[in-house]
C-alpha atoms as a PDB file:
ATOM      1  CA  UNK A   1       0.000   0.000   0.000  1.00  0.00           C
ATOM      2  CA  UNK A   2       2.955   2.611   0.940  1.00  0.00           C
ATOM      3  CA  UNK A   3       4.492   1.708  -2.649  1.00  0.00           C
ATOM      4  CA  UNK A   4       2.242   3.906  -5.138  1.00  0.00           C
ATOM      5  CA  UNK A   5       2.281   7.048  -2.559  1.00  0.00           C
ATOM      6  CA  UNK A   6       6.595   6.582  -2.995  1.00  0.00           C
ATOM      7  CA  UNK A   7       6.467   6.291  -6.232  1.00  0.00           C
ATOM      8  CA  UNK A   8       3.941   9.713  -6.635  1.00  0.00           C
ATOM      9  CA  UNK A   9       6.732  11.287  -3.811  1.00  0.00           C
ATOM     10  CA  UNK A  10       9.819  10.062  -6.118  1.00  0.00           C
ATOM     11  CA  UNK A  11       7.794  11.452  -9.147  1.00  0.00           C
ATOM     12  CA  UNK A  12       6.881  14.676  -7.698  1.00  0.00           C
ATOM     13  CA  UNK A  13       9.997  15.541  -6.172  1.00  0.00           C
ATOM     14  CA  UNK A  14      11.910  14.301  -9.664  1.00  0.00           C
ATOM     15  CA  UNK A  15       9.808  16.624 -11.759  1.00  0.00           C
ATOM     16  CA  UNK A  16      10.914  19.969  -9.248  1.00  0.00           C
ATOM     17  CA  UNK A  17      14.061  18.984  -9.191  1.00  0.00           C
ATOM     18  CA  UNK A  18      14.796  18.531 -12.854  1.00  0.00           C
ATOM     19  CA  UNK A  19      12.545  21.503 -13.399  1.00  0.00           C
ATOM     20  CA  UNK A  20      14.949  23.128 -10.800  1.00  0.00           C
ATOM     21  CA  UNK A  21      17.960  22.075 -12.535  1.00  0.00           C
ATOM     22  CA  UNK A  22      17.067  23.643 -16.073  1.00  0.00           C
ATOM     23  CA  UNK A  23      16.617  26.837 -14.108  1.00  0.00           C
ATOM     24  CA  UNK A  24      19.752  27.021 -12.247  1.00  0.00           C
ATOM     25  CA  UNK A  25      21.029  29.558 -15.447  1.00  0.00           C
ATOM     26  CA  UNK A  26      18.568  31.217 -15.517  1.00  0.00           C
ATOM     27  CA  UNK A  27      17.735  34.692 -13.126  1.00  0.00           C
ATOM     28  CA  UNK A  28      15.327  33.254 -10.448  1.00  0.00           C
ATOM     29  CA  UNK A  29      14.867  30.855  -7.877  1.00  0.00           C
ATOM     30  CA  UNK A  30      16.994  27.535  -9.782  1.00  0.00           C
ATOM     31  CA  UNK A  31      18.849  25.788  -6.746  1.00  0.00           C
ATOM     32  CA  UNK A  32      15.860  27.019  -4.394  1.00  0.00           C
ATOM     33  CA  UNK A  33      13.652  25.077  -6.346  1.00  0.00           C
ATOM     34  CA  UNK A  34      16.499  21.829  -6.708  1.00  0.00           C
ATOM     35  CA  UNK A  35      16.282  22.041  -2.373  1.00  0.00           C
ATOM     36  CA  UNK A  36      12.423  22.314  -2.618  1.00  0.00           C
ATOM     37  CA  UNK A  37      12.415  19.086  -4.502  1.00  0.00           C
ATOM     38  CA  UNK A  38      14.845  17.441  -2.559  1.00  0.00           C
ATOM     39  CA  UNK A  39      12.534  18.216   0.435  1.00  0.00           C
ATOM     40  CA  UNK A  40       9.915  16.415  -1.358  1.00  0.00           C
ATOM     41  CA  UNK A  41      11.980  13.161  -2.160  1.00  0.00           C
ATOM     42  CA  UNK A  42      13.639  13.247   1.732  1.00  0.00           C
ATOM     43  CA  UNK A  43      10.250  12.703   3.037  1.00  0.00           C
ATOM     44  CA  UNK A  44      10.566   9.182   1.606  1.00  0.00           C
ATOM     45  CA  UNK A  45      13.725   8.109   0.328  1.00  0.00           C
ATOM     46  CA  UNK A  46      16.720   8.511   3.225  1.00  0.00           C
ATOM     47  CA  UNK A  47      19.600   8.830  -0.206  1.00  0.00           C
ATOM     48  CA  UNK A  48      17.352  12.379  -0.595  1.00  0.00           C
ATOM     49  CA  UNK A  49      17.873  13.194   2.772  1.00  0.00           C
ATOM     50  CA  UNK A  50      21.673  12.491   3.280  1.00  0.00           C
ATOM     51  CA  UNK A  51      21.773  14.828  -0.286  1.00  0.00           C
ATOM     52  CA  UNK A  52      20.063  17.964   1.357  1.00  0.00           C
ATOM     53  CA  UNK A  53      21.923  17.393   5.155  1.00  0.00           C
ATOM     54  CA  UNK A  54      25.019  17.298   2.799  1.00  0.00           C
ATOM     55  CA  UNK A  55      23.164  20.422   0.880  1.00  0.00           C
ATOM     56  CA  UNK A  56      22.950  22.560   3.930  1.00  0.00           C
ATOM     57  CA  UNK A  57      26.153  21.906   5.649  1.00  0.00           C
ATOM     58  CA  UNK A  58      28.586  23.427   2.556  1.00  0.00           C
ATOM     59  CA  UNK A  59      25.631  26.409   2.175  1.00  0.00           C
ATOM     60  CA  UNK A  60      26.530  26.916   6.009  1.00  0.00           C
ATOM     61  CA  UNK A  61      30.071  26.377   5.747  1.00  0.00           C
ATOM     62  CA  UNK A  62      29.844  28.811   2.863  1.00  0.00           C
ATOM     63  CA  UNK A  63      27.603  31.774   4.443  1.00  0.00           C
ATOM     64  CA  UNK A  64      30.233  31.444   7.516  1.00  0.00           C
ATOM     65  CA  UNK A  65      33.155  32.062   5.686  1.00  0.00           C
ATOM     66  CA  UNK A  66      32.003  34.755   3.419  1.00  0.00           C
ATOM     67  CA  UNK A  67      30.624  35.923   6.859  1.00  0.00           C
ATOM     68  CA  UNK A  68      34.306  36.298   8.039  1.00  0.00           C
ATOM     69  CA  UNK A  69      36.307  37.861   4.903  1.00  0.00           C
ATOM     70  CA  UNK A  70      36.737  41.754   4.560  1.00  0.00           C
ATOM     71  CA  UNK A  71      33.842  43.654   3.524  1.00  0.00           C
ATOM     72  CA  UNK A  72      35.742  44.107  -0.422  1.00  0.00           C
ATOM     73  CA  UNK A  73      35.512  40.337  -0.642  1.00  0.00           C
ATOM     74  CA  UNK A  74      31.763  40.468   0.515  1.00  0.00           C
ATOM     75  CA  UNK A  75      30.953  42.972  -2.120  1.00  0.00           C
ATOM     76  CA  UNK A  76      33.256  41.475  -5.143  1.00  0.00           C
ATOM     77  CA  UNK A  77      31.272  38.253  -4.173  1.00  0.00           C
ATOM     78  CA  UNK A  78      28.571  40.246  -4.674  1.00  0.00           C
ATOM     79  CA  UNK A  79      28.950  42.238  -7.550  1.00  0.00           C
ATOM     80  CA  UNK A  80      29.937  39.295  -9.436  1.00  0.00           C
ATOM     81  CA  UNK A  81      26.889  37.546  -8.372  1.00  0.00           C
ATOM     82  CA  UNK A  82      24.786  40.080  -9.620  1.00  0.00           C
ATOM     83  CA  UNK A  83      26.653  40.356 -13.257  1.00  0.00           C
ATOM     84  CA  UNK A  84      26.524  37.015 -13.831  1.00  0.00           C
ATOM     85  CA  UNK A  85      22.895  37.082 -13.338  1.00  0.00           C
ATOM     86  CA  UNK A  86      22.714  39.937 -15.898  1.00  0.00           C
ATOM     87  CA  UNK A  87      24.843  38.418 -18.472  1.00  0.00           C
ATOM     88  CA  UNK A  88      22.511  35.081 -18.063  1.00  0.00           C
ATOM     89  CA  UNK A  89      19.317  37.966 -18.695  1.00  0.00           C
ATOM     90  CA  UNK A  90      20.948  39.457 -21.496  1.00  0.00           C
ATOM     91  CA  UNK A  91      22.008  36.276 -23.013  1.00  0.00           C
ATOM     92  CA  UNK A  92      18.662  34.445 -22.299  1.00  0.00           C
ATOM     93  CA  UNK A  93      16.311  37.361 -24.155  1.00  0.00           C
ATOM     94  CA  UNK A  94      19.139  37.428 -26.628  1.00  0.00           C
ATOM     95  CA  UNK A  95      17.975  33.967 -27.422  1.00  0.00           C
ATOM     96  CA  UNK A  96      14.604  33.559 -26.379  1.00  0.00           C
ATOM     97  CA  UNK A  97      13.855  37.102 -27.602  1.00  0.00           C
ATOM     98  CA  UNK A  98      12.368  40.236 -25.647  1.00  0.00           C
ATOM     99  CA  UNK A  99       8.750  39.582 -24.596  1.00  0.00           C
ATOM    100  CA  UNK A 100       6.227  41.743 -26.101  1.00  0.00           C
ATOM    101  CA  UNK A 101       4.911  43.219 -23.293  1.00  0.00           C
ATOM    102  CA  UNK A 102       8.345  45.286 -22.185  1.00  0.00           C
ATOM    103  CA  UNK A 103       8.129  48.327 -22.030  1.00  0.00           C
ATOM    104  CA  UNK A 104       9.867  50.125 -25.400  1.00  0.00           C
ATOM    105  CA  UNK A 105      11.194  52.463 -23.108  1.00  0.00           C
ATOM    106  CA  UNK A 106      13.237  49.633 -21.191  1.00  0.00           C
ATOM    107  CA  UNK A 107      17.051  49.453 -22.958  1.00  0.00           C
ATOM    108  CA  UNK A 108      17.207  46.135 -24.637  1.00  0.00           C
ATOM    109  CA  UNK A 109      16.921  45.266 -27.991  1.00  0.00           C
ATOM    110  CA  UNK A 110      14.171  43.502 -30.183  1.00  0.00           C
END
């Protein structure tokens, strides 16, 4: 009886996390949505589980240390954060092409 509700869990939780992984490039929520699925497959299968304890640790170990260097190593992290996020924009409507409803005012091209 408990195998069809694992198998909808392992489905479910497959679907985010592949949906989550084709994100990842793009500007928005990619790995949030790769932990959201692993969420959904740890509340059935323990592999999941080790995966997103593994997950959190080196997202801890990583918010510590940046949490320790100088505040120019902060913001570099930062700024380079945010261009790479804008060159992944620019390049994505370069490819996918600027939706129709932005603005003509807004600077990109069509």
């Amino acid at each position: 009886m408990d195998t069809p509700y694992r198998v909808l869990v392992g489905l479910v939780g497959a679907v985010v996390v592949a949906f989550g992984i084709v994100t990842i490039p793009l500007p928005g929520p990619g790995w949030l949505t790769v932990i959201a699925g692993l969420f959904v497959l740890a509340t059935e299968f323990a592999w999941a589980e080790r995966l997103l304890e593994y997950t959190r640790r080196r997202v801890a170990q990583w918010t510590e240390w940046l949490g320790r260097q100088a505040l120019w190593v902060r913001v570099g992290v930062a700024l380079l954060t945010a261009a790479f996020v804008y060159g992944v924009l620019v390049v994505t409507l370069h490819v996918t092409g600027v939706p129709g409803w932005v603005p003509g005012w807004v600077p990109l091209w069509h």
